[in-house]
N, C-alpha and C. Protein backbone atom coordinates (compact mmCIF):
# COMPACT_ATOMS: atom_id res chain seq x y z
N UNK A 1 103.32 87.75 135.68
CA UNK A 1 103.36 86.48 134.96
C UNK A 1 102.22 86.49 133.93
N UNK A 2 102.88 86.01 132.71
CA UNK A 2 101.61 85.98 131.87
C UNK A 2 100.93 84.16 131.26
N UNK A 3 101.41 83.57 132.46
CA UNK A 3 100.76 82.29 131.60
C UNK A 3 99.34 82.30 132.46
N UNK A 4 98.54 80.92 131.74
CA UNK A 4 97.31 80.37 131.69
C UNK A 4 96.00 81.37 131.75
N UNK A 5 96.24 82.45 130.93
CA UNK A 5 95.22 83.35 130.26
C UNK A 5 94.42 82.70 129.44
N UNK A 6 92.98 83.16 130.10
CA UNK A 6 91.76 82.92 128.94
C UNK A 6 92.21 83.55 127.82
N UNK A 7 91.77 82.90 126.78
CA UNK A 7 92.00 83.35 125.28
C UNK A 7 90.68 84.30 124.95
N UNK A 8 91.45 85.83 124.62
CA UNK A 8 90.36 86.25 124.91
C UNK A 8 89.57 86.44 122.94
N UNK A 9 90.41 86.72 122.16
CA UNK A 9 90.18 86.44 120.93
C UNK A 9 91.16 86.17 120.14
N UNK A 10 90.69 85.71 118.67
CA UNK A 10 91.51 85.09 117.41
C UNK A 10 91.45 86.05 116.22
N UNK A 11 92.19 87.16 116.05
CA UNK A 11 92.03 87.91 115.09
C UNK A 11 92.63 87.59 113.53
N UNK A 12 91.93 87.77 112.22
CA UNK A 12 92.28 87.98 111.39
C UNK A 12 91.82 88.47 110.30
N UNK A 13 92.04 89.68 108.96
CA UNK A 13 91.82 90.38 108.29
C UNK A 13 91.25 89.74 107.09
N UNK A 14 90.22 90.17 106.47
CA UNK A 14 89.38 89.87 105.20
C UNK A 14 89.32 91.22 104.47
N UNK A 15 88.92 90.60 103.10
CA UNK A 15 88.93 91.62 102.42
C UNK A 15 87.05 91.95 101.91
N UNK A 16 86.22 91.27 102.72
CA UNK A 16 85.22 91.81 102.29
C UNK A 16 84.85 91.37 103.79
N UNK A 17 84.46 92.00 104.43
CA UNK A 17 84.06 92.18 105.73
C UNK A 17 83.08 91.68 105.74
N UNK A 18 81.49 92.69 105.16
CA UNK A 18 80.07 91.93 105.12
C UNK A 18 80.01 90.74 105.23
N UNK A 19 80.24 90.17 103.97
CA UNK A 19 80.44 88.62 103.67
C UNK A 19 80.71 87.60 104.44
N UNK A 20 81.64 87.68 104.84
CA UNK A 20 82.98 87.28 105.75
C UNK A 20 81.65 86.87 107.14
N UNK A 21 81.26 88.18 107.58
CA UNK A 21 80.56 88.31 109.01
C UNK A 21 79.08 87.51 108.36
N UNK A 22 78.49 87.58 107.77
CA UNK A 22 77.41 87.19 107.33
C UNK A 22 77.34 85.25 107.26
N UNK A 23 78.38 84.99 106.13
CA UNK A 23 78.50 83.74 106.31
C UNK A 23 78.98 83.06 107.46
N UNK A 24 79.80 83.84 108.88
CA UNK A 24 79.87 83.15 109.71
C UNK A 24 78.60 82.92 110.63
N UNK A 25 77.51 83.67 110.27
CA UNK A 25 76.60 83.96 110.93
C UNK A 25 75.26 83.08 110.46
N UNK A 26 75.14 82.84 109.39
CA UNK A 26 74.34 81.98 108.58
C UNK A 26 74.89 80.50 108.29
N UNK A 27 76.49 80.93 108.58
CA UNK A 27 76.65 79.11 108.14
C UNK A 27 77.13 78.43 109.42
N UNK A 28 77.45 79.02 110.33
CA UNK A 28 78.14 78.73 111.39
C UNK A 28 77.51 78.77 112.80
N UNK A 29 76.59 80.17 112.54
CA UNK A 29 75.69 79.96 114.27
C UNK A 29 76.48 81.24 114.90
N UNK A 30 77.73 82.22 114.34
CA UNK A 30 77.99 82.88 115.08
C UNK A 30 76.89 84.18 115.22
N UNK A 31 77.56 84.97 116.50
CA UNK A 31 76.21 86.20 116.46
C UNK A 31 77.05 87.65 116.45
N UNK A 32 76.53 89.01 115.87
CA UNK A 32 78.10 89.55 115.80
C UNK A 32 77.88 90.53 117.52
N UNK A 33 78.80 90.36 117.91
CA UNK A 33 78.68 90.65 119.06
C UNK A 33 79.58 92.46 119.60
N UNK A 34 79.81 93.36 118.19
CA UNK A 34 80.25 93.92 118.53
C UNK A 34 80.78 94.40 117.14
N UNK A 35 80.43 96.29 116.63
CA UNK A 35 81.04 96.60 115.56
C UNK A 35 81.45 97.97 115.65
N UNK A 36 82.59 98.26 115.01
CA UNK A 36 83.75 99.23 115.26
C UNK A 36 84.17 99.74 114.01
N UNK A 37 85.13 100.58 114.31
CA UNK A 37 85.66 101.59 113.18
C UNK A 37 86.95 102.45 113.40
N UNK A 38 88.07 101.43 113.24
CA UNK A 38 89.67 102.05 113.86
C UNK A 38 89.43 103.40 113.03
N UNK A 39 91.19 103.86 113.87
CA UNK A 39 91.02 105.61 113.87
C UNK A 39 91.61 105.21 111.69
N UNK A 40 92.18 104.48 111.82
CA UNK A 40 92.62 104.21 110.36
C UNK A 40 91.09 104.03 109.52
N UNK A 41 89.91 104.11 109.68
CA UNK A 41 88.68 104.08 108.73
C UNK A 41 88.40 102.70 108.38
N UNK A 42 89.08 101.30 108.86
CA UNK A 42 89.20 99.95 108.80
C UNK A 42 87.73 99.33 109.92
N UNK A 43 86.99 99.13 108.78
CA UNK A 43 85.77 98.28 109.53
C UNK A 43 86.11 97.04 110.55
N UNK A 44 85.73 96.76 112.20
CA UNK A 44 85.95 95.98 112.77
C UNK A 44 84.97 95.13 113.14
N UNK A 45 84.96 93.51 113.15
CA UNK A 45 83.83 93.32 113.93
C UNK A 45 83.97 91.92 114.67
N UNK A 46 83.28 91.85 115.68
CA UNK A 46 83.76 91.10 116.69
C UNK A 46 82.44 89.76 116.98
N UNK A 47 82.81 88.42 116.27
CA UNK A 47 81.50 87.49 116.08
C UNK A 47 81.86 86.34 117.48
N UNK A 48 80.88 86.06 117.67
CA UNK A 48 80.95 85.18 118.84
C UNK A 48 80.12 83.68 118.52
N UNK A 49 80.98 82.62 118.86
CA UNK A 49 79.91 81.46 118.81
C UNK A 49 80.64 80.56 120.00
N UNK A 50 79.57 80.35 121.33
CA UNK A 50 80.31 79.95 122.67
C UNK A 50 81.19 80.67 123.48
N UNK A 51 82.65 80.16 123.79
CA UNK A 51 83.62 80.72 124.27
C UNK A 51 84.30 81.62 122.91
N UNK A 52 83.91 80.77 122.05
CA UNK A 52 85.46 81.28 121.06
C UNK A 52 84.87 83.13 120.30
N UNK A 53 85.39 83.83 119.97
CA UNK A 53 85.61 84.67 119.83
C UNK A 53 86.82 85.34 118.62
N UNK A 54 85.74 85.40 117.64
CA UNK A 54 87.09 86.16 116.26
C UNK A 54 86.78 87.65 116.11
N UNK A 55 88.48 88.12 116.17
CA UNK A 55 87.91 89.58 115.59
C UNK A 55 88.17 89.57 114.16
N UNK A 56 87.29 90.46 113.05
CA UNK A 56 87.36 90.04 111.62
C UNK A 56 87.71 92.00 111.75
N UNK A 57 88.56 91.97 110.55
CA UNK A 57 88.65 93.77 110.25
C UNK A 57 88.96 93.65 108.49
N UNK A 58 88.69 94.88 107.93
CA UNK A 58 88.76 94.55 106.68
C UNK A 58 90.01 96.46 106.10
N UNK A 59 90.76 96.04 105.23
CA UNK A 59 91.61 97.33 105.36
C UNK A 59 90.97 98.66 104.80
N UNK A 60 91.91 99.38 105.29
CA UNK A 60 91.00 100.92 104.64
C UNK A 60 90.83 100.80 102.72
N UNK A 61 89.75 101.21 102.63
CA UNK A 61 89.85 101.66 101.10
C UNK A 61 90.74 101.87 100.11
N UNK A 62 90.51 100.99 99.52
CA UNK A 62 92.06 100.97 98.30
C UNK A 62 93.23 99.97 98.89
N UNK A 63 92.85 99.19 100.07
CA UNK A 63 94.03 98.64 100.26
C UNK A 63 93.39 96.76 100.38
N UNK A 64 94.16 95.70 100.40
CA UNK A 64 93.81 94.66 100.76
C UNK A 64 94.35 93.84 101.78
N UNK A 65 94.02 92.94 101.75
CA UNK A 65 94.40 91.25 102.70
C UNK A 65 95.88 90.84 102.14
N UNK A 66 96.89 90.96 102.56
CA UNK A 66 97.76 90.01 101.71
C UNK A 66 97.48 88.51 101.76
N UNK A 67 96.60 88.18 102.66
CA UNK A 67 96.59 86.81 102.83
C UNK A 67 95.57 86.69 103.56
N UNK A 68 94.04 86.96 102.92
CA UNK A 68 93.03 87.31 103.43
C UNK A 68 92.33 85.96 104.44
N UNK A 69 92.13 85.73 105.69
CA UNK A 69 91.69 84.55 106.26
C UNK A 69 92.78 84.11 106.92
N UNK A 70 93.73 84.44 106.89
CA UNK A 70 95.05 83.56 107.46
C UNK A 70 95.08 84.60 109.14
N UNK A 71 95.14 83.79 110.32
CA UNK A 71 95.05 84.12 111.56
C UNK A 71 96.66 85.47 111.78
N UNK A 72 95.75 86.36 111.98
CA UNK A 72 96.84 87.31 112.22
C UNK A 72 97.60 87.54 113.74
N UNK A 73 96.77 87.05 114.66
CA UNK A 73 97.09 86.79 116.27
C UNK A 73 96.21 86.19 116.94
N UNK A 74 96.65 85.75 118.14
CA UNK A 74 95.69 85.17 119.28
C UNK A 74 96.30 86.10 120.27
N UNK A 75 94.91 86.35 120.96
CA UNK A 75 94.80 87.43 121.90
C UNK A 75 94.31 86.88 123.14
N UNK A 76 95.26 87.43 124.57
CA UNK A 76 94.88 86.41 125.70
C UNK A 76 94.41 87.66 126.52
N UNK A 77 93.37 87.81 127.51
CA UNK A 77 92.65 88.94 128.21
C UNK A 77 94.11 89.28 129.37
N UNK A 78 93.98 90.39 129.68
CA UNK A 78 94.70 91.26 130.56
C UNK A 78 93.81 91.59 131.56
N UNK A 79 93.65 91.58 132.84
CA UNK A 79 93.89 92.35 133.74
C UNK A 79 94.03 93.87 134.21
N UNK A 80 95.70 93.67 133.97
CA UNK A 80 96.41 94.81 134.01
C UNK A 80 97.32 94.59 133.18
N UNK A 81 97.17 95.45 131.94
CA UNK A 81 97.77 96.06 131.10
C UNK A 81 99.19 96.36 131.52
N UNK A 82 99.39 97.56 132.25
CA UNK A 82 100.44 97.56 132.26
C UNK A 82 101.47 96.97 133.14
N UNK A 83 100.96 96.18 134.45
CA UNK A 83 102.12 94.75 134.77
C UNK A 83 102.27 93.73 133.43
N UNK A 84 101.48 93.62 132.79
CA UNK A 84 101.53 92.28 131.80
C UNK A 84 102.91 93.41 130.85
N UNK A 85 102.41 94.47 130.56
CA UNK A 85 103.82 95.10 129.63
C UNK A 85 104.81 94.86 130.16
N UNK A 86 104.95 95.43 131.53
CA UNK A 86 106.36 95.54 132.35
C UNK A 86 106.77 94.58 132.79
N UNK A 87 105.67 93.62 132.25
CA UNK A 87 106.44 91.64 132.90
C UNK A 87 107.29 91.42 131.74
N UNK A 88 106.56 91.26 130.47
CA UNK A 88 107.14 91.56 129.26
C UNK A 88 108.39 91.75 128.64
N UNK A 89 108.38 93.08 129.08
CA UNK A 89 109.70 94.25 129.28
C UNK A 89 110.61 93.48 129.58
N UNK A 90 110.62 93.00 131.18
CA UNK A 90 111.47 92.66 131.73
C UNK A 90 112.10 91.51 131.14
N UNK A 91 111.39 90.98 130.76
CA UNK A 91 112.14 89.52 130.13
C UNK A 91 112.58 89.64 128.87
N UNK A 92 112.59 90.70 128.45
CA UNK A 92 113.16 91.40 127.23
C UNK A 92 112.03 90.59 125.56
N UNK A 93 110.76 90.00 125.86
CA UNK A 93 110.54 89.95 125.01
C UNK A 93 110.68 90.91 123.71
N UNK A 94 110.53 90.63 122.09
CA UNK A 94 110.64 91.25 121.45
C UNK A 94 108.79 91.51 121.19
N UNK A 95 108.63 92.87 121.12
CA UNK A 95 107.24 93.85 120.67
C UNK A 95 106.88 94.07 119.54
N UNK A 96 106.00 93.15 119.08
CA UNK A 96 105.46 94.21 117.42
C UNK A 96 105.68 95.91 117.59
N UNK A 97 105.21 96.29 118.16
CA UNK A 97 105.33 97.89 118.43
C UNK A 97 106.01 98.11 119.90
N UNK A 98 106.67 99.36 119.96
CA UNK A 98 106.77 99.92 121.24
C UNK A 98 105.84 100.37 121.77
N UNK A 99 105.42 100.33 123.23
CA UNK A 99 104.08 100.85 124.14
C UNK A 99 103.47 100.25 123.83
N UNK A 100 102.34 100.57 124.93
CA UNK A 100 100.80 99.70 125.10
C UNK A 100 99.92 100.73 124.04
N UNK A 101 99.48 99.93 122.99
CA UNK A 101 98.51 100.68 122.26
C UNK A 101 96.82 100.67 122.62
N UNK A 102 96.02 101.88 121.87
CA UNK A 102 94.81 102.06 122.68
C UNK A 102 93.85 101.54 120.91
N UNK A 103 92.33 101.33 121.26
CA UNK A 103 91.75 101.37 120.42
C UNK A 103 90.45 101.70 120.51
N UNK A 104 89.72 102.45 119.71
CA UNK A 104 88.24 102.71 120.03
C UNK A 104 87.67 102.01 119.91
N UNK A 105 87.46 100.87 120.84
CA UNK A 105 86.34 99.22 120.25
C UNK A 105 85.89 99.51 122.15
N UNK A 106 84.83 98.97 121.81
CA UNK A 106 83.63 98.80 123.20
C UNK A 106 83.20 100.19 124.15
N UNK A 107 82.84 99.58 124.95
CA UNK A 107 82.60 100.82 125.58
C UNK A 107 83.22 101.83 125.68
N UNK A 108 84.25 101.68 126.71
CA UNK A 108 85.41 102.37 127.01
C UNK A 108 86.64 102.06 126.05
N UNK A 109 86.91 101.58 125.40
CA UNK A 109 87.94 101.35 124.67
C UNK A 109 88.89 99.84 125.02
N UNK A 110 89.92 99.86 124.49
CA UNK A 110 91.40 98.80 124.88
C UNK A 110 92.27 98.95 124.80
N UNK A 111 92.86 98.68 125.76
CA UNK A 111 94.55 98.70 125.73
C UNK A 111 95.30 97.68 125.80
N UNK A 112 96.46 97.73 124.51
CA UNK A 112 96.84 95.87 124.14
C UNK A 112 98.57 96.47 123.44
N UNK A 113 98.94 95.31 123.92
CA UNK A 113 100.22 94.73 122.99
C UNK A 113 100.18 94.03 122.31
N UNK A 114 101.44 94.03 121.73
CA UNK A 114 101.52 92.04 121.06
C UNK A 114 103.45 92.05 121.68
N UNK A 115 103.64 90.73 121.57
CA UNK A 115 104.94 90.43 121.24
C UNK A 115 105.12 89.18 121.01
N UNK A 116 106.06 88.88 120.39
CA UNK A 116 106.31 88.27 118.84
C UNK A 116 106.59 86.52 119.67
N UNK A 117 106.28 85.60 119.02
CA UNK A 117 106.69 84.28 119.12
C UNK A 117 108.33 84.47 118.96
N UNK A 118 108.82 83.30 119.26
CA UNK A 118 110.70 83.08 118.04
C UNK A 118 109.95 82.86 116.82
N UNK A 119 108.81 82.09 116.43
CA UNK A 119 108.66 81.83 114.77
C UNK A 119 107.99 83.03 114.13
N UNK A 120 107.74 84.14 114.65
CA UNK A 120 107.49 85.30 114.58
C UNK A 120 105.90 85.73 114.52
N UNK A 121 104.95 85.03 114.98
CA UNK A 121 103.31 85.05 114.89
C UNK A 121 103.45 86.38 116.68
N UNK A 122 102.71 87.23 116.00
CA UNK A 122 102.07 88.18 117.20
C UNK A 122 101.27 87.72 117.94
N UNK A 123 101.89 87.58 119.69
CA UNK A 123 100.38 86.96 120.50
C UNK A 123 100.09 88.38 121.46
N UNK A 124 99.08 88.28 121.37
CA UNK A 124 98.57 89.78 121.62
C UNK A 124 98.06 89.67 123.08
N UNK A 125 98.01 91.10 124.21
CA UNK A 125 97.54 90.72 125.65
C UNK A 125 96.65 92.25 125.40
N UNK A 126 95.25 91.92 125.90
CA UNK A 126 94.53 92.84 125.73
C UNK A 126 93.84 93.32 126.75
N UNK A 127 93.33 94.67 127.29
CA UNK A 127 92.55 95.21 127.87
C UNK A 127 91.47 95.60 127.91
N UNK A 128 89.97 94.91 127.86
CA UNK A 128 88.82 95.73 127.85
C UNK A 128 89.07 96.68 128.92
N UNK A 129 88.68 98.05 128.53
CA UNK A 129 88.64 99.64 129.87
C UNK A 129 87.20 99.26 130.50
């Protein structure tokens, strides 16, 4: 079952990262709590103020935001990864991607899905390792 998950973050893409992390940090009180570097060369970074939690990423070189600031998913913490897939599965939700994808962020890494609303917004279930 995947209801009444802590929200574990609110991701969405900018096109100037620094900035972006700086002013949430100077105007807002956030602290950055965490910085990364997908296998794609896409700067990640992870700001915290309280509970709430945004991940900010900015695209690889030469590329942009189509809609820079606009919430790209909400992400609810996992457990277990792969019952939350195979709960999923079963109910035939529809998947941004097939399989549980991995990422080099934190210690050990994460392992996460998404699958799709009906109005089509990605809600994502994630794994700190």
């Amino acid at each position: 079952m995947i209801k009444n998950r802590k929200v574990g973050h609110i991701g969405f893409g900018v096109n100037d990262i620094a900035t972006t992390a700086k002013w949430y940090v100077d105007v807002l009180g956030f602290k950055i709590i965490g910085e990364f570097m997908s296998p794609d060369n896409e700067p990640i970074k992870f700001l915290q103020n309280g509970d709430l939690i945004y991940e900010i990423w900015q695209p690889a070189p030469g590329q942009t935001v189509d809609c820079p600031g606009k919430i790209d998913h909400l992400c609810f913490e996992s457990q277990d990864i792969e019952a939350d897939y195979a709960y999923c599965k079963a109910q035939g939700y529809q998947f941004e991607a097939e399989g549980i994808q991995e990422l080099p962020v934190w210690e050990n890494g994460v392992r996460f899905f998404k699958i799709m609303s009906p109005s089509g917004e990605p809600v994502e279930f994630c794994q700190i390792l």
